[in-house]
PDB file of N, CA and C in Angstrom:
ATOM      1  N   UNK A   1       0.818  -1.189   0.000  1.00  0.00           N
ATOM      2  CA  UNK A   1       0.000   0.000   0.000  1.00  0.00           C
ATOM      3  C   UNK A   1       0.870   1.264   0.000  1.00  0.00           C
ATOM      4  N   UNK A   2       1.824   1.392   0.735  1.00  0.00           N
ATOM      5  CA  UNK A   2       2.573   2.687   0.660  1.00  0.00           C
ATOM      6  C   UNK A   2       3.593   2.904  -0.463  1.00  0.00           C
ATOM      7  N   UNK A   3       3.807   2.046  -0.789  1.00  0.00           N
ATOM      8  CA  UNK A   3       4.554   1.798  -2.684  1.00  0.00           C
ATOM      9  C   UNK A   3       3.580   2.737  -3.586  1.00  0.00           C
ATOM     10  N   UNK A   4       2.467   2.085  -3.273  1.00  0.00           N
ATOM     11  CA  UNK A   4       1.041   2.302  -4.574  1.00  0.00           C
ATOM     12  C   UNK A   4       1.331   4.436  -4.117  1.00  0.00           C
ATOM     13  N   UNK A   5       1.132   4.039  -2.448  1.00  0.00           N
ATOM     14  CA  UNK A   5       1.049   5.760  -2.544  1.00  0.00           C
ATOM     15  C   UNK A   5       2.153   6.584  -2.835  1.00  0.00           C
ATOM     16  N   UNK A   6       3.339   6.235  -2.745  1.00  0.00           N
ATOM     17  CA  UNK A   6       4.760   6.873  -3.113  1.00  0.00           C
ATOM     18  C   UNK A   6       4.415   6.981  -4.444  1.00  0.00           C
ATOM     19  N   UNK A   7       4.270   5.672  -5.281  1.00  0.00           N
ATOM     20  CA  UNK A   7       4.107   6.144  -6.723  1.00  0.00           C
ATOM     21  C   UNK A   7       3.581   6.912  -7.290  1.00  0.00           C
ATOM     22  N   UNK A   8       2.094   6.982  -7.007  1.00  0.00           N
ATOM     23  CA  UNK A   8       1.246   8.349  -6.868  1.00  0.00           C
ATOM     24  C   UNK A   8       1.752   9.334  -6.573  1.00  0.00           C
ATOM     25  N   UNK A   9       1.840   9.958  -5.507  1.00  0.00           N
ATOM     26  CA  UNK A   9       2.614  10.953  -5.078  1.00  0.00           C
ATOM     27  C   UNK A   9       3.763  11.503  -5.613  1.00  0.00           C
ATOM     28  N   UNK A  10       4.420  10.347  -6.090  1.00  0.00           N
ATOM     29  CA  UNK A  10       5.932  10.770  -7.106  1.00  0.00           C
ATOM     30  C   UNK A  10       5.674  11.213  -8.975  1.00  0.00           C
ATOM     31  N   UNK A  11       4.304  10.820  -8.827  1.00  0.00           N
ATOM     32  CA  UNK A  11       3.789  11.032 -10.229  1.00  0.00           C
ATOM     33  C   UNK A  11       3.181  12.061 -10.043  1.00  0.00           C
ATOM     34  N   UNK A  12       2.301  12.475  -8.876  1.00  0.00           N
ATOM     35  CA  UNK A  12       1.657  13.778  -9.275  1.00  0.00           C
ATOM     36  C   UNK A  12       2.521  15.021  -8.810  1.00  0.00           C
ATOM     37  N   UNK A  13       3.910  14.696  -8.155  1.00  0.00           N
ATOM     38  CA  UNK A  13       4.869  15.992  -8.374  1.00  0.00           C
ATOM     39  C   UNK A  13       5.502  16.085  -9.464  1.00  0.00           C
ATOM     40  N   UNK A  14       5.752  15.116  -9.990  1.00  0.00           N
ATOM     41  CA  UNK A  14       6.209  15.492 -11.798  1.00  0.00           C
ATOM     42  C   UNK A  14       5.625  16.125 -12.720  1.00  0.00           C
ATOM     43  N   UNK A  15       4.329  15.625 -12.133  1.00  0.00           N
ATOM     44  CA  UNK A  15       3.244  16.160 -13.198  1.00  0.00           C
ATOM     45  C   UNK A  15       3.088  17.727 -13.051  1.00  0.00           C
ATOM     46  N   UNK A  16       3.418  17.876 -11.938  1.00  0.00           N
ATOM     47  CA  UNK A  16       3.229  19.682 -11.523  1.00  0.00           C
ATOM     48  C   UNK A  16       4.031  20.316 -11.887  1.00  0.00           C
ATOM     49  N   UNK A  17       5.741  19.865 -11.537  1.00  0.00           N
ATOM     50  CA  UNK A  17       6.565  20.257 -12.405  1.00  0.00           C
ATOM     51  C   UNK A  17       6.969  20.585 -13.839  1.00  0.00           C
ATOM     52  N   UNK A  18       5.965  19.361 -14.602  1.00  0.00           N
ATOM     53  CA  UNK A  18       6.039  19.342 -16.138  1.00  0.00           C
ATOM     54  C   UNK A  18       5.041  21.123 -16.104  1.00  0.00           C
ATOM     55  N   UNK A  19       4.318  21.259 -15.488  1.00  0.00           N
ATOM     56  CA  UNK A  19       2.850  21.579 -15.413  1.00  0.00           C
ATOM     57  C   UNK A  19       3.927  23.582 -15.470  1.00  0.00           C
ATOM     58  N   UNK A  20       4.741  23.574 -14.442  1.00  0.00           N
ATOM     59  CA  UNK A  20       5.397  24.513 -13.824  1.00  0.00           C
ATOM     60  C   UNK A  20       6.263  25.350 -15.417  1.00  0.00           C
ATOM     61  N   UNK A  21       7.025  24.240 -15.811  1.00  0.00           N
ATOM     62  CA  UNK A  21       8.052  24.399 -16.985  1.00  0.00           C
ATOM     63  C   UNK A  21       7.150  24.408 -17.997  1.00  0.00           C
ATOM     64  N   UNK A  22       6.233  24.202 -18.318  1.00  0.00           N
ATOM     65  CA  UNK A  22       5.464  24.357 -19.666  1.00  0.00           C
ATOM     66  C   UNK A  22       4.858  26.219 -19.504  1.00  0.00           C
ATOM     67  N   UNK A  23       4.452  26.256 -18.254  1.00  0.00           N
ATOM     68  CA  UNK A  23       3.962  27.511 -18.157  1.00  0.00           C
ATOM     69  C   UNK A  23       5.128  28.706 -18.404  1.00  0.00           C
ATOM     70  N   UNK A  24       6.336  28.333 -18.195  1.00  0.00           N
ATOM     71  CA  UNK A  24       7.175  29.191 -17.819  1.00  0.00           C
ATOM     72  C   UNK A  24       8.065  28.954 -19.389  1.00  0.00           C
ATOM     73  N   UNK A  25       8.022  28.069 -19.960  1.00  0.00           N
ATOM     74  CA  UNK A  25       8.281  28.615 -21.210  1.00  0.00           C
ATOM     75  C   UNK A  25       7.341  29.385 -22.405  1.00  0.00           C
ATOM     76  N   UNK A  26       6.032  29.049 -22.012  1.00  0.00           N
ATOM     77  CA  UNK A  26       5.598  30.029 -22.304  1.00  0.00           C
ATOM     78  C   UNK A  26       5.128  31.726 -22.199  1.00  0.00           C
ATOM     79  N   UNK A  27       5.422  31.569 -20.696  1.00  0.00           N
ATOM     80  CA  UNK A  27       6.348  32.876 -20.150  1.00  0.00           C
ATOM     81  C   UNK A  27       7.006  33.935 -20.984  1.00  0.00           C
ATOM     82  N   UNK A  28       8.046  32.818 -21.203  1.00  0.00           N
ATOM     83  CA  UNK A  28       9.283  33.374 -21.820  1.00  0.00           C
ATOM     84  C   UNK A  28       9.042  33.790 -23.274  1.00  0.00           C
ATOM     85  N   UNK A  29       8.517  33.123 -23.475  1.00  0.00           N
ATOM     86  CA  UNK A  29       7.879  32.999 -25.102  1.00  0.00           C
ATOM     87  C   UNK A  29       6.818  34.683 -25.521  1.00  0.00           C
ATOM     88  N   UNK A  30       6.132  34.526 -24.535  1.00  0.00           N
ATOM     89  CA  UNK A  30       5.978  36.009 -24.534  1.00  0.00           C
ATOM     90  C   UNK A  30       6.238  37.402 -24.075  1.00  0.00           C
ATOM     91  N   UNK A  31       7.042  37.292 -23.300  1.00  0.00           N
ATOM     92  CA  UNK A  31       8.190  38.036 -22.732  1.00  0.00           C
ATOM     93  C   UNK A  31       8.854  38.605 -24.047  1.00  0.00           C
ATOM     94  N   UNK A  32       9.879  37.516 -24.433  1.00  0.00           N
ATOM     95  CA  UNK A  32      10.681  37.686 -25.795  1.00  0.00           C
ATOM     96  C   UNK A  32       9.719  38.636 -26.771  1.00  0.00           C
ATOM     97  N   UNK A  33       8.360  38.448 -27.086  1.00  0.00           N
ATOM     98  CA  UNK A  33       7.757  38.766 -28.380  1.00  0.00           C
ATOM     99  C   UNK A  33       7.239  40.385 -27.944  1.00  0.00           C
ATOM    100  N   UNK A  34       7.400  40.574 -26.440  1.00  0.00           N
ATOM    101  CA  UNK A  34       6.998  42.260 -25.943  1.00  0.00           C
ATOM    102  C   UNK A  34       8.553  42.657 -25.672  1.00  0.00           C
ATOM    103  N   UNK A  35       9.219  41.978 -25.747  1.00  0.00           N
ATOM    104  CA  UNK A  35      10.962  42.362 -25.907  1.00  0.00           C
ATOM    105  C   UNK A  35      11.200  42.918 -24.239  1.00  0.00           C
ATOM    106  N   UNK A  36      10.484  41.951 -23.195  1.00  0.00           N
ATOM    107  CA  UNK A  36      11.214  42.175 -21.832  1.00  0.00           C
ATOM    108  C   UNK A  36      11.732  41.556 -21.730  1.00  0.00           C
ATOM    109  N   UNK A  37      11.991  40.013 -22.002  1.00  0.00           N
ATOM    110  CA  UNK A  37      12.873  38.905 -21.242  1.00  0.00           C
ATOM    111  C   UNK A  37      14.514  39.314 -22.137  1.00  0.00           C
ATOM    112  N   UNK A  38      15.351  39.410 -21.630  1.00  0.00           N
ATOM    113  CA  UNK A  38      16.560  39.488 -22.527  1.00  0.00           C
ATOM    114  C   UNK A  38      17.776  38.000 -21.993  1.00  0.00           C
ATOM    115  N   UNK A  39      16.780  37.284 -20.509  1.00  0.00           N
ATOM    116  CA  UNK A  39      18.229  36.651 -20.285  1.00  0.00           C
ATOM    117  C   UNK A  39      18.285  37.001 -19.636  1.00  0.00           C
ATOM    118  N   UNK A  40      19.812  35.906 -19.073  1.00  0.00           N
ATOM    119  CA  UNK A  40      20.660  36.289 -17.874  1.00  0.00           C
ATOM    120  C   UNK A  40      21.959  37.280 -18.604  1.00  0.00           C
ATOM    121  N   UNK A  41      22.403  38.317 -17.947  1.00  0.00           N
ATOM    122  CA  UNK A  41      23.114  39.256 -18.570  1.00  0.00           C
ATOM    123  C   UNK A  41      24.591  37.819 -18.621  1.00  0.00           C
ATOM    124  N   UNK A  42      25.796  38.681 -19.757  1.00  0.00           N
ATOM    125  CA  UNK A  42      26.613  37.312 -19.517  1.00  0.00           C
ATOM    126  C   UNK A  42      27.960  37.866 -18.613  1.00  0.00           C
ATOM    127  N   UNK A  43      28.402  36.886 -17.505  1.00  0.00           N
ATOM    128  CA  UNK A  43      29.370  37.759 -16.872  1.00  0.00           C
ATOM    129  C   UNK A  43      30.996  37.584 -16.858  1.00  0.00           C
ATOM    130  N   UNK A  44      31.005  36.723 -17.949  1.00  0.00           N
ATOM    131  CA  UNK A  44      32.901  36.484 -17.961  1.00  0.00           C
ATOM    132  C   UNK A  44      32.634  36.968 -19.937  1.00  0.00           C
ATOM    133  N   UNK A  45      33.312  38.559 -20.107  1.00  0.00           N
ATOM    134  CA  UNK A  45      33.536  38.853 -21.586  1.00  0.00           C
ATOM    135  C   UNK A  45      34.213  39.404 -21.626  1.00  0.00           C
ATOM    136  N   UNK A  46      34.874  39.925 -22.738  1.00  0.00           N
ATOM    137  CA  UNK A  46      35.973  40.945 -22.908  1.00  0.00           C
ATOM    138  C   UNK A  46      35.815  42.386 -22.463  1.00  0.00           C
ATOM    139  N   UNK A  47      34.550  42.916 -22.327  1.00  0.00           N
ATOM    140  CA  UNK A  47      34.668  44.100 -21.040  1.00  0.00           C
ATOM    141  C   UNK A  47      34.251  43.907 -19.973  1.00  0.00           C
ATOM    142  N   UNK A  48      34.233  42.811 -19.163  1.00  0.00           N
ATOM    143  CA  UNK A  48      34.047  42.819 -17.920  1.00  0.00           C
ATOM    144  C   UNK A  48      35.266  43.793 -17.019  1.00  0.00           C
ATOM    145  N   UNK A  49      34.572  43.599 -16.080  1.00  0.00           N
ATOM    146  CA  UNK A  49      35.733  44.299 -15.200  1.00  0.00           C
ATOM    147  C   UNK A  49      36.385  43.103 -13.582  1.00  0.00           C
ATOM    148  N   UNK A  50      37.178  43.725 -13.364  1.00  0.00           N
ATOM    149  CA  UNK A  50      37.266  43.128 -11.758  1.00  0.00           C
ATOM    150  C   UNK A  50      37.857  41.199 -11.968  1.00  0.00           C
ATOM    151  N   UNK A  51      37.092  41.152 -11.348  1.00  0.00           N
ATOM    152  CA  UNK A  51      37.291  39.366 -11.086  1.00  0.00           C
ATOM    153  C   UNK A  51      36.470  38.576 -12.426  1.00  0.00           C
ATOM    154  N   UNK A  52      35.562  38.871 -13.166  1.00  0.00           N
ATOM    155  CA  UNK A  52      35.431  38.651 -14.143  1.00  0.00           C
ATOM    156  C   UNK A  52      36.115  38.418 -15.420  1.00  0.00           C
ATOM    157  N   UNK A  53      36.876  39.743 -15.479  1.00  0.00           N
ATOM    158  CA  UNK A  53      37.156  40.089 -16.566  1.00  0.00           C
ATOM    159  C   UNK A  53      39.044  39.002 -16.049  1.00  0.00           C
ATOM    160  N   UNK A  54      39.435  39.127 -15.220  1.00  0.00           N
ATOM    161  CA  UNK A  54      40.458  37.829 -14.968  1.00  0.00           C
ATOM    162  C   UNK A  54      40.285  36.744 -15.167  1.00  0.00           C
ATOM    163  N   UNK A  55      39.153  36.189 -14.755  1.00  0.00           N
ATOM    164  CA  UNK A  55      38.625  34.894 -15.199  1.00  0.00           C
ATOM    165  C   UNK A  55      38.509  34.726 -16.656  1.00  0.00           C
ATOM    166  N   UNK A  56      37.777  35.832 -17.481  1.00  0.00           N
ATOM    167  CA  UNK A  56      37.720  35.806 -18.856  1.00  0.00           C
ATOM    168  C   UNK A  56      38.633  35.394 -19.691  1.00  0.00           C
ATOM    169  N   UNK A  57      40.221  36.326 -18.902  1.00  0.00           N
ATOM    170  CA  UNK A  57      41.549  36.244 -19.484  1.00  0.00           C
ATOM    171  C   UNK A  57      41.941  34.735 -19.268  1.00  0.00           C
ATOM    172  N   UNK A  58      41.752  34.198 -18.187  1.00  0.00           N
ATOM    173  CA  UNK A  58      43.030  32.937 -17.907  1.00  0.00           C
ATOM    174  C   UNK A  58      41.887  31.670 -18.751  1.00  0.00           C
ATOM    175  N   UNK A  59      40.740  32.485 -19.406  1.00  0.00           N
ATOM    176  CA  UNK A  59      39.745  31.149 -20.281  1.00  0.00           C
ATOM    177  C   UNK A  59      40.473  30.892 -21.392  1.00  0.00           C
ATOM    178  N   UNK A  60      40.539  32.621 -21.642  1.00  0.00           N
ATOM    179  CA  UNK A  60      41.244  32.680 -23.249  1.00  0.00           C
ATOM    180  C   UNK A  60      41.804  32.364 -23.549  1.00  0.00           C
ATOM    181  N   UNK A  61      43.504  32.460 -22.651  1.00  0.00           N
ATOM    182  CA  UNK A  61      44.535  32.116 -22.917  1.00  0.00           C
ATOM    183  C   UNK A  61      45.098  30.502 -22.611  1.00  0.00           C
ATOM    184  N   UNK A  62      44.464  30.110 -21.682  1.00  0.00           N
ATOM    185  CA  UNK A  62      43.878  28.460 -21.885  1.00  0.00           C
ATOM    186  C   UNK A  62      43.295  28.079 -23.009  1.00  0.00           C
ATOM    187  N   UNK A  63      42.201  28.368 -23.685  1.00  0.00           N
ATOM    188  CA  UNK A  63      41.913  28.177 -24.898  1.00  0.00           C
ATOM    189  C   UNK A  63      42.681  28.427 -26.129  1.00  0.00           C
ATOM    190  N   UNK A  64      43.589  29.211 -26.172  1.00  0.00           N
ATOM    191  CA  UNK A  64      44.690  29.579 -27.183  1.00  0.00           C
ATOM    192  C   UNK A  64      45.972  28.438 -26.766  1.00  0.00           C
ATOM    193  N   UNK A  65      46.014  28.293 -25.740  1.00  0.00           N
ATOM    194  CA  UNK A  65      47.262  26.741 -25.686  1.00  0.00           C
ATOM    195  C   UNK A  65      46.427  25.998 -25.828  1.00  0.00           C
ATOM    196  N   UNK A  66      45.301  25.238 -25.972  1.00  0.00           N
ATOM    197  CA  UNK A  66      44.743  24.070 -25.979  1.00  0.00           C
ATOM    198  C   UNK A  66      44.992  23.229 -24.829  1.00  0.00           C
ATOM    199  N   UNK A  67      44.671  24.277 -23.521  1.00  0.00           N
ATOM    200  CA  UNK A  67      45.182  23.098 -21.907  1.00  0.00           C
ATOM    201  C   UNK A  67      44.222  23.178 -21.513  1.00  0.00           C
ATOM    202  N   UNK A  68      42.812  23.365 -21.763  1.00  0.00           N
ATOM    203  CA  UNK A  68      41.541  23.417 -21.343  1.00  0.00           C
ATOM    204  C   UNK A  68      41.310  22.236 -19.939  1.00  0.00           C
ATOM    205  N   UNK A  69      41.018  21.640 -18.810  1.00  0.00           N
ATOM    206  CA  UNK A  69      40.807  20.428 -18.352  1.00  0.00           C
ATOM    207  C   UNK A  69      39.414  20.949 -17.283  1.00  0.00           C
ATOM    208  N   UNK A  70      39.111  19.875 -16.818  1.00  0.00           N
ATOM    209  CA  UNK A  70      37.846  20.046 -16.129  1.00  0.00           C
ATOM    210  C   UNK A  70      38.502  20.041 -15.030  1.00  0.00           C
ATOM    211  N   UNK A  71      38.363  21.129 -14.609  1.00  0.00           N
ATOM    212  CA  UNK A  71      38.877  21.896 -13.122  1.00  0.00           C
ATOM    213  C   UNK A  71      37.627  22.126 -11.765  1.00  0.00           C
ATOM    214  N   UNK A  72      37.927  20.900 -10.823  1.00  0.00           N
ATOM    215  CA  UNK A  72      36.936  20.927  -9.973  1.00  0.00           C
ATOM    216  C   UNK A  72      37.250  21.495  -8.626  1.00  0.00           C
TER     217      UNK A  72
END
């Protein structure tokens, strides 16, 4: 009996979630078409400033030697 209800229960929070993300891309969808949604601004570019704009540099120049590694 408590299987049957977990399953349930685990199905009807998915379902809300699907329910959540469908709404919210359509959100976005009209957001975009009244030209408010722009995104997350982007924060490592060539004019950043500060601690950004360092990070930006040591991407680049990693990417120009080809020493790229997954750094955890």
């Amino acid at each position: 009996m408590s299987d049957l209800f977990l399953t349930l229960l685990s199905w009807m929070v998915e379902e809300e979630r699907n329910r959540i993300k469908t709404a919210q891309r359509e959100g976005i969808v009209i957001a975009k078409e009244r030209g408010a949604f722009k995104g997350k601004p982007r924060k490592y570019h060539a004019d950043a400033m500060g601690k950004d704009r360092l990070i930006y540099n040591i991407v680049v120049q990693l990417l120009q030697n080809e020493s790229v590694v997954n750094i955890h």
